[in-house]
N, C-alpha and C. Protein backbone atom coordinates (compact mmCIF):
# COMPACT_ATOMS: atom_id res chain seq x y z
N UNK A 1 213.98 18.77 48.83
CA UNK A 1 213.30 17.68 48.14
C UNK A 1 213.63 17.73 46.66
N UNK A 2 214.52 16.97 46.18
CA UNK A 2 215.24 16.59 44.65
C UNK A 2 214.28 15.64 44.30
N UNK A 3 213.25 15.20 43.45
CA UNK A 3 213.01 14.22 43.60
C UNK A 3 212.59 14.48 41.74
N UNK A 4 213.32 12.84 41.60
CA UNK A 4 213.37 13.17 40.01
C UNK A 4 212.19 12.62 39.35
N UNK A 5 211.54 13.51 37.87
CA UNK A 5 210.78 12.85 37.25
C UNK A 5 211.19 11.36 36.87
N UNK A 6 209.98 10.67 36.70
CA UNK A 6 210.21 9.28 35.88
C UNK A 6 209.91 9.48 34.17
N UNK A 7 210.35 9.22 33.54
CA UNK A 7 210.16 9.57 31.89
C UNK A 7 208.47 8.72 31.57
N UNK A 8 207.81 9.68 31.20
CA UNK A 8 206.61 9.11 30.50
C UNK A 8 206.56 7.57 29.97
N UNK A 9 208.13 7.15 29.51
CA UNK A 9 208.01 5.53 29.13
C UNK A 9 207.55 4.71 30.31
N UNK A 10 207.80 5.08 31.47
CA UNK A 10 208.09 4.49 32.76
C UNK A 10 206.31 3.79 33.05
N UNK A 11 205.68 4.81 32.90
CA UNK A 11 204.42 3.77 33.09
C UNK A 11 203.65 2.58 32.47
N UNK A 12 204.66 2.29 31.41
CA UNK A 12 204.37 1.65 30.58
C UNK A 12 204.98 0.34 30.89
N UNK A 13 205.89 0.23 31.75
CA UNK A 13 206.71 -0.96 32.62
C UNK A 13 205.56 -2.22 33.26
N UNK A 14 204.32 -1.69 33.71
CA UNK A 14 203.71 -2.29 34.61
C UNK A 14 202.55 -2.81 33.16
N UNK A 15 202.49 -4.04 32.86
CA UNK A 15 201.80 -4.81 32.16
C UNK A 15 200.75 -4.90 32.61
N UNK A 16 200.05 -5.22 33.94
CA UNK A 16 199.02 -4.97 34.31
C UNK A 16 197.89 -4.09 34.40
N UNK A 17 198.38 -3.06 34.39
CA UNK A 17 197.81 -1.09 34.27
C UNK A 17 196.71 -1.40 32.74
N UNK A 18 195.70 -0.67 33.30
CA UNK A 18 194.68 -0.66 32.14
C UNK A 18 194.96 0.37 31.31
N UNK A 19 194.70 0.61 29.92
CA UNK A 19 194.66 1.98 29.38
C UNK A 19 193.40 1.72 28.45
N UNK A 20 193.18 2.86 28.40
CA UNK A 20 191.63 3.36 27.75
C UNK A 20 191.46 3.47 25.64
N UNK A 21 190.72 4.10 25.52
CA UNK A 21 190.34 4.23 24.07
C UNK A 21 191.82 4.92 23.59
N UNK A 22 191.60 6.57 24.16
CA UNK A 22 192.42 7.31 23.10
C UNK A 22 193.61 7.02 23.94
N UNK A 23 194.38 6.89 24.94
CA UNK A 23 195.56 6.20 24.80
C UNK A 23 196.38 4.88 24.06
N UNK A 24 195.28 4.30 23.96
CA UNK A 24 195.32 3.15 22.87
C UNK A 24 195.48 3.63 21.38
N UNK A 25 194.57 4.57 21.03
CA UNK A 25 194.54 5.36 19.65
C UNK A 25 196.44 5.80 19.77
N UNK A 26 196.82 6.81 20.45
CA UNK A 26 197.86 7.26 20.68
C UNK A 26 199.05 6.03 20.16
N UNK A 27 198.70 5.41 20.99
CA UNK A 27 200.01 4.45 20.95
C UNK A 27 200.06 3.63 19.41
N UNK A 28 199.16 3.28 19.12
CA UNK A 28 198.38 2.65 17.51
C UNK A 28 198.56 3.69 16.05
N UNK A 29 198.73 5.23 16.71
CA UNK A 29 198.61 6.04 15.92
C UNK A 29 197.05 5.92 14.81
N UNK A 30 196.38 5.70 15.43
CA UNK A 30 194.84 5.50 14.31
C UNK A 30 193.78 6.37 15.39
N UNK A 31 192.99 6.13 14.31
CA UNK A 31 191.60 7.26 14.48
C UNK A 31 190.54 6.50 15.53
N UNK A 32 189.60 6.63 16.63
CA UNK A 32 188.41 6.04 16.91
C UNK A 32 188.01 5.12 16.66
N UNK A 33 187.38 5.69 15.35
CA UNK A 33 186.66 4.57 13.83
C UNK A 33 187.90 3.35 13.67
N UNK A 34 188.85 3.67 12.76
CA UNK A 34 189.45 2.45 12.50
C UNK A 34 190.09 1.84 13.83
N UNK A 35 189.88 2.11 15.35
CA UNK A 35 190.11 1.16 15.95
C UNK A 35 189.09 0.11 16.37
N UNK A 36 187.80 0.91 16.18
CA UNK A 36 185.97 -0.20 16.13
C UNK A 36 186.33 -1.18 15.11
N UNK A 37 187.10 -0.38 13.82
CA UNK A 37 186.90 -0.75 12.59
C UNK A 37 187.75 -2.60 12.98
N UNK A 38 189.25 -2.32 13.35
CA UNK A 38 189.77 -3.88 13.68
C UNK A 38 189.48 -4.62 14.33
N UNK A 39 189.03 -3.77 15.83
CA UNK A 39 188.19 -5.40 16.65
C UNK A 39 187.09 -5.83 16.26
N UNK A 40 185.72 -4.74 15.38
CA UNK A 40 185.35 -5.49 14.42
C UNK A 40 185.66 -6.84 13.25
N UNK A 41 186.29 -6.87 12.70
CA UNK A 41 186.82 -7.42 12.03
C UNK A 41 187.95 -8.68 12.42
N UNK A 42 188.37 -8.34 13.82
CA UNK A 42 188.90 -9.21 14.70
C UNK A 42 190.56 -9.33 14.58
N UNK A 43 190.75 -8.01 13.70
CA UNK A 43 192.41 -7.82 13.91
C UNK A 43 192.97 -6.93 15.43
N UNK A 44 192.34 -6.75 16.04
CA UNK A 44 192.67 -6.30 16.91
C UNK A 44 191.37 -6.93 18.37
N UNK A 45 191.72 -7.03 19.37
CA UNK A 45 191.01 -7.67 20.64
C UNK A 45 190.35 -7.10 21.33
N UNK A 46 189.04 -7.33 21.37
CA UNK A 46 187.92 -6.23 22.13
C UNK A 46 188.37 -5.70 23.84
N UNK A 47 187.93 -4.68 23.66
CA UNK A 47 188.14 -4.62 25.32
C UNK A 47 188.07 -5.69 26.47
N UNK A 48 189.15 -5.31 27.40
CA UNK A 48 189.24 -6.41 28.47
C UNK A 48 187.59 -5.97 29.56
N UNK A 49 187.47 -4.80 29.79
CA UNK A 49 186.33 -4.29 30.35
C UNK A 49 185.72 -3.16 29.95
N UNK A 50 184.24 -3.27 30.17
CA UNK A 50 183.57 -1.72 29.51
C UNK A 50 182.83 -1.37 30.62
N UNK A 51 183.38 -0.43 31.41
CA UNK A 51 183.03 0.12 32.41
C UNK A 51 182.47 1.79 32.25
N UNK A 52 180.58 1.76 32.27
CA UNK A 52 180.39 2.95 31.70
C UNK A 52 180.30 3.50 30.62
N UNK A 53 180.47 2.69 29.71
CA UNK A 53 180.45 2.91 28.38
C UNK A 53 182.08 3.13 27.42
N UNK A 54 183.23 3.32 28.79
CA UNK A 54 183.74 3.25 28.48
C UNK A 54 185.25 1.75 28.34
N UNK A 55 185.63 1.69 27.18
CA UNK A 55 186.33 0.74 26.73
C UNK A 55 187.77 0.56 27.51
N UNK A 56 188.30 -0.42 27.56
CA UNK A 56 189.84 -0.73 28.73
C UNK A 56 190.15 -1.80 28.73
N UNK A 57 191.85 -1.36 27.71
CA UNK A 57 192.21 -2.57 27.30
C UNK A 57 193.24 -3.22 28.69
N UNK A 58 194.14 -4.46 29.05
CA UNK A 58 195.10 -4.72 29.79
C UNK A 58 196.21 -3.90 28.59
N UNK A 59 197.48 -3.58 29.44
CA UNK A 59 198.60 -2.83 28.70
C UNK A 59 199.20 -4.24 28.09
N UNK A 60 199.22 -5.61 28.58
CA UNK A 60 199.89 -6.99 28.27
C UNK A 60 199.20 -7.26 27.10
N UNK A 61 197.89 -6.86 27.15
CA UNK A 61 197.16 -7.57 25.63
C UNK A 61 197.53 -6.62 24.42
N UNK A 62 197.60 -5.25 24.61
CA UNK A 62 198.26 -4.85 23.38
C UNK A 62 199.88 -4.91 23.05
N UNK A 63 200.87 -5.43 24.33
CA UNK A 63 202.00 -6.07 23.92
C UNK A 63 202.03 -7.45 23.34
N UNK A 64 200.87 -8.25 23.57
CA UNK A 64 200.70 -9.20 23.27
C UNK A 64 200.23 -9.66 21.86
N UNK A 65 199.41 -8.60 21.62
CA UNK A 65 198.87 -8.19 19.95
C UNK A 65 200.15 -7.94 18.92
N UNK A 66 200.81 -6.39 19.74
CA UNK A 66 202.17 -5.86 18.82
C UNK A 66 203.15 -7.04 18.40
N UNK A 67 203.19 -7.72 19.43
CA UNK A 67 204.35 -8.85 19.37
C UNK A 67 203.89 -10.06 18.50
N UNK A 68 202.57 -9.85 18.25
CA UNK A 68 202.50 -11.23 17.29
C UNK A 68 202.29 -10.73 16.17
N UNK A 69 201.47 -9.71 15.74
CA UNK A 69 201.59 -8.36 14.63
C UNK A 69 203.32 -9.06 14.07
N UNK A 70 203.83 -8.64 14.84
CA UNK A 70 205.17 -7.86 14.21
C UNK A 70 206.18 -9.29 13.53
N UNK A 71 205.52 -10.64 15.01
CA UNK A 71 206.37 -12.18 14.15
C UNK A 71 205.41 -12.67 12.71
N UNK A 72 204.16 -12.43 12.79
CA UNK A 72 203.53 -12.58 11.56
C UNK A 72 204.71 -11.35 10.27
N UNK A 73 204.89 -10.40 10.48
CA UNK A 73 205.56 -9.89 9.54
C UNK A 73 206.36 -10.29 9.13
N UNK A 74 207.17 -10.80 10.07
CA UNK A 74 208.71 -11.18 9.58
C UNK A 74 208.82 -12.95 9.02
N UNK A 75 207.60 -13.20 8.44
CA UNK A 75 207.35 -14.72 8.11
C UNK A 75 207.48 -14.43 6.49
């Protein structure tokens, strides 16, 4: 049985897949706080569901965020 890893990017393929607080932090590179701090403020999009107290974004809505982030820059 050879059976090869998939590279950590790989789960990131499926747009649908939920990810949570601190994977979100991870990918954002920011703290807890300043991620309350933007969907406060409404630069960034509240959770898709809060299940338990805990927060879960869609993986499409923060490509969907990055990607307009990034054409606002280049204006």
């Amino acid at each position: 049985m050879n059976e090869k890893k998939l590279p950590d990017l790989a789960m990131y393929i499926d747009d649908a897949r939920m990810i949570k607080k601190p994977e979100l932090q991870k990918l954002l590179n920011i703290s807890r706080s300043t991620l309350g701090r933007w969907i406060k403020a409404g630069h960034f999009p509240p959770p898709a569901h809060v299940i338990n107290g805990r927060s879960m974004w869609h993986f499409q809505d923060y490509k969907n965020w990055l990607a307009n982030k990034h054409s606002k820059a280049g204006k």
